[in-house]
Protein backbone atom coordinates (compact mmCIF):
# COMPACT_ATOMS: atom_id res chain seq x y z
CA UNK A 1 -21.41 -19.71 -2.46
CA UNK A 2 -18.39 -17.45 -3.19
CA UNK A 3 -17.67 -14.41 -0.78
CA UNK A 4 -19.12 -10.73 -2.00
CA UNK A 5 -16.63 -8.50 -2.66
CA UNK A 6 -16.78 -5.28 -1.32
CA UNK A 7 -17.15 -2.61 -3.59
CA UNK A 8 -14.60 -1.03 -5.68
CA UNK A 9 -13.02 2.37 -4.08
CA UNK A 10 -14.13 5.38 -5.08
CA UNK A 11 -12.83 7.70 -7.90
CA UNK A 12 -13.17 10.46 -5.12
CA UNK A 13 -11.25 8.11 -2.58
CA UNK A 14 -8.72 6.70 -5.66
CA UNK A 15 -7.97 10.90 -6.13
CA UNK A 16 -7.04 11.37 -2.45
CA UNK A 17 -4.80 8.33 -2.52
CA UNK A 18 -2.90 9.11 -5.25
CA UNK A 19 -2.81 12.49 -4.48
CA UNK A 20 -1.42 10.86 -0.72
CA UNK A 21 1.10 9.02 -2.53
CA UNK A 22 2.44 11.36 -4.83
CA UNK A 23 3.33 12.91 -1.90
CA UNK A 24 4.46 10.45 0.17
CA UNK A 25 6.83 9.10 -2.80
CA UNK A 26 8.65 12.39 -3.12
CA UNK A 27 9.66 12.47 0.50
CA UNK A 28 11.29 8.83 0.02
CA UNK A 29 14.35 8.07 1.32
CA UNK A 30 16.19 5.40 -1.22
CA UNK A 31 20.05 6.95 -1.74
CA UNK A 32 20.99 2.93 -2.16
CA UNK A 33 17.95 1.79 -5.05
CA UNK A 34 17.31 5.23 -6.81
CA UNK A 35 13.67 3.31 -6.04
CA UNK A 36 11.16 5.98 -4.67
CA UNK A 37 7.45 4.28 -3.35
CA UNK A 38 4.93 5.98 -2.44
CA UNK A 39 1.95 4.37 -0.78
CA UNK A 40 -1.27 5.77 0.94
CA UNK A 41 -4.18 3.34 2.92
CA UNK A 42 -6.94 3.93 3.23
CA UNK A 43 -9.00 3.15 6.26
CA UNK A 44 -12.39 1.64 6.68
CA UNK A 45 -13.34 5.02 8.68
CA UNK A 46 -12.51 7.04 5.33
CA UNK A 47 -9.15 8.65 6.60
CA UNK A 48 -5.57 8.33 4.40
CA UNK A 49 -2.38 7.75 5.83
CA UNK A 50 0.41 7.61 3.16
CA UNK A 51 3.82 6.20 4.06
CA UNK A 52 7.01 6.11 1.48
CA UNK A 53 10.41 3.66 1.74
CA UNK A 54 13.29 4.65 4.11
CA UNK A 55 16.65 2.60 2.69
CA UNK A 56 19.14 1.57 5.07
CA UNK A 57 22.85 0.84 4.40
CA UNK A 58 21.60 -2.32 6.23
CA UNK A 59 19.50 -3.93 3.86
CA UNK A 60 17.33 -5.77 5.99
CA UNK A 61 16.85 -2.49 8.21
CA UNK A 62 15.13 -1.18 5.48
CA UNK A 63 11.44 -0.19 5.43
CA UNK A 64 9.15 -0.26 2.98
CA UNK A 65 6.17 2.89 1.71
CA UNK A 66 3.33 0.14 2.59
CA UNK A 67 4.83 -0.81 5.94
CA UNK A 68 5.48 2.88 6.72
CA UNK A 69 1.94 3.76 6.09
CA UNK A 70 0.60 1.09 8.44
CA UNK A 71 3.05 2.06 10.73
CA UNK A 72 1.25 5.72 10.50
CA UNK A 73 -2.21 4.17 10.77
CA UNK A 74 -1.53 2.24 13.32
CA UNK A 75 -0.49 4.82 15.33
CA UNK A 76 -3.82 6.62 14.79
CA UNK A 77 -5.81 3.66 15.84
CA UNK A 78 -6.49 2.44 12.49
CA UNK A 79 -6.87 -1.61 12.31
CA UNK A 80 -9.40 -1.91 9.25
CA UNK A 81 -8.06 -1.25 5.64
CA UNK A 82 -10.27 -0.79 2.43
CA UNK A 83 -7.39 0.00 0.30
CA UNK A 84 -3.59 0.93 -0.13
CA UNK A 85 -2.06 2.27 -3.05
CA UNK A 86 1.22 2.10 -4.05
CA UNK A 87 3.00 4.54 -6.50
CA UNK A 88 6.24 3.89 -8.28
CA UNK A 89 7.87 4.98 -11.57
CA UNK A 90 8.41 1.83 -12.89
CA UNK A 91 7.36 1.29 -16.64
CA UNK A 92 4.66 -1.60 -15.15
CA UNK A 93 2.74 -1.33 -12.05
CA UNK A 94 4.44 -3.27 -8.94
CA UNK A 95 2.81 -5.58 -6.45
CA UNK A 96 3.56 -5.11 -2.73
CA UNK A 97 6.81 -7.63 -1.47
CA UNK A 98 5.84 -10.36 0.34
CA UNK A 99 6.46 -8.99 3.40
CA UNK A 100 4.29 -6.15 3.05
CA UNK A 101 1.22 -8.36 1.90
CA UNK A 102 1.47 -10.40 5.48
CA UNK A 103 1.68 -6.92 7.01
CA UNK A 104 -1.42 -5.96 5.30
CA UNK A 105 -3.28 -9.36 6.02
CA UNK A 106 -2.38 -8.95 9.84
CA UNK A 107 -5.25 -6.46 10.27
CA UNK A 108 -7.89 -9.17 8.19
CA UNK A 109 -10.15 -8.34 5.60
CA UNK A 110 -9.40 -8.55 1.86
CA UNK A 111 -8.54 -4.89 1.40
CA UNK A 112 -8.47 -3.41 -3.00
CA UNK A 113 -4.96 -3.34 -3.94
CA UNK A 114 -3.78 -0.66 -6.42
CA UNK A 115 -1.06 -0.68 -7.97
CA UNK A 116 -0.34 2.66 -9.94
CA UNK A 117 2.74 4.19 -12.13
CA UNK A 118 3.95 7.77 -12.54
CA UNK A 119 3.20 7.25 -15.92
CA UNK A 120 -0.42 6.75 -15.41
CA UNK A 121 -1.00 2.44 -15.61
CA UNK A 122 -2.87 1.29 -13.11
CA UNK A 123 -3.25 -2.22 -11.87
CA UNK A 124 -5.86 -3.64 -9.56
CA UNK A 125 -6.33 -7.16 -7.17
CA UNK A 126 -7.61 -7.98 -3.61
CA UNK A 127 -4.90 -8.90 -0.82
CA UNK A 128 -6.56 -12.43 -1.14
CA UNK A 129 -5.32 -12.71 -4.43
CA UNK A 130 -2.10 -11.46 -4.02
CA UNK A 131 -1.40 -13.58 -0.93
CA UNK A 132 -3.62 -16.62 -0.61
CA UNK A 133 -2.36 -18.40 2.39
CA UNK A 134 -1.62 -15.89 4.49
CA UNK A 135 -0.23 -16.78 8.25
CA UNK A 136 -3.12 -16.59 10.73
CA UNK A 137 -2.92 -17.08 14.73
């Protein structure tokens, strides 16, 4: 029998994640890419903690808006995520990097992904789609 999905967030909760992001996105840090993100979670407890990307002149240094917004939750005792949002200007949506989709999976569950524009698109999938086979202990 297939696994339920949880539900769908919120148009209340999708509001205050944008809204996060936005936010988040214009205090970026990318003098190297030009690339801002933005990118707010969103707990299973209901609270928001946005993060955006901090460029390095070391590449690898680098951090990205999802990773800085677990990094923020984290911090605040937040282990459970229903959502994350991440905001760019591109003309399409964009996916979380690799990198940030094993960061997500660390904390389990299959948490809503959206993936939103500037320009208003909007694309949607669960973590499990995004990264299948995700390393486990």
């Amino acid at each position: 029998m297939p696994r339920a999905l949880p539900p769908t967030v919120p148009p209340a909760a999708r509001r205050r994640l944008l809204a996060a992001a936005r936010r988040a996105r214009a205090a970026a840090y990318a003098p190297y890419s030009r690339f801002k993100v933005g990118a707010a979670l969103l707990a299973e407890d209901g609270r928001v903690f946005a993060g955006s990307n901090v460029e390095n002149s070391s590449s690898p240094s680098s951090l990205c808006a999802e990773q800085s917004a677990v990094v923020r939750a984290v911090g605040e005792g937040a282990r459970r995520f229903r959502a994350v949002l991440v905001l760019t200007s591109s003309p399409k949506p964009v996916a979380p990097c690799g990198r940030c989709r094993q960061v997500l999976a660390e904390f389990g569950g299959d948490p809503q992904v959206l993936m939103a524009t500037t320009g208003g698109r909007l694309r949607e999938a669960r973590l499990a789609e995004l990264l299948p086979h995700p390393f486990r202990r």
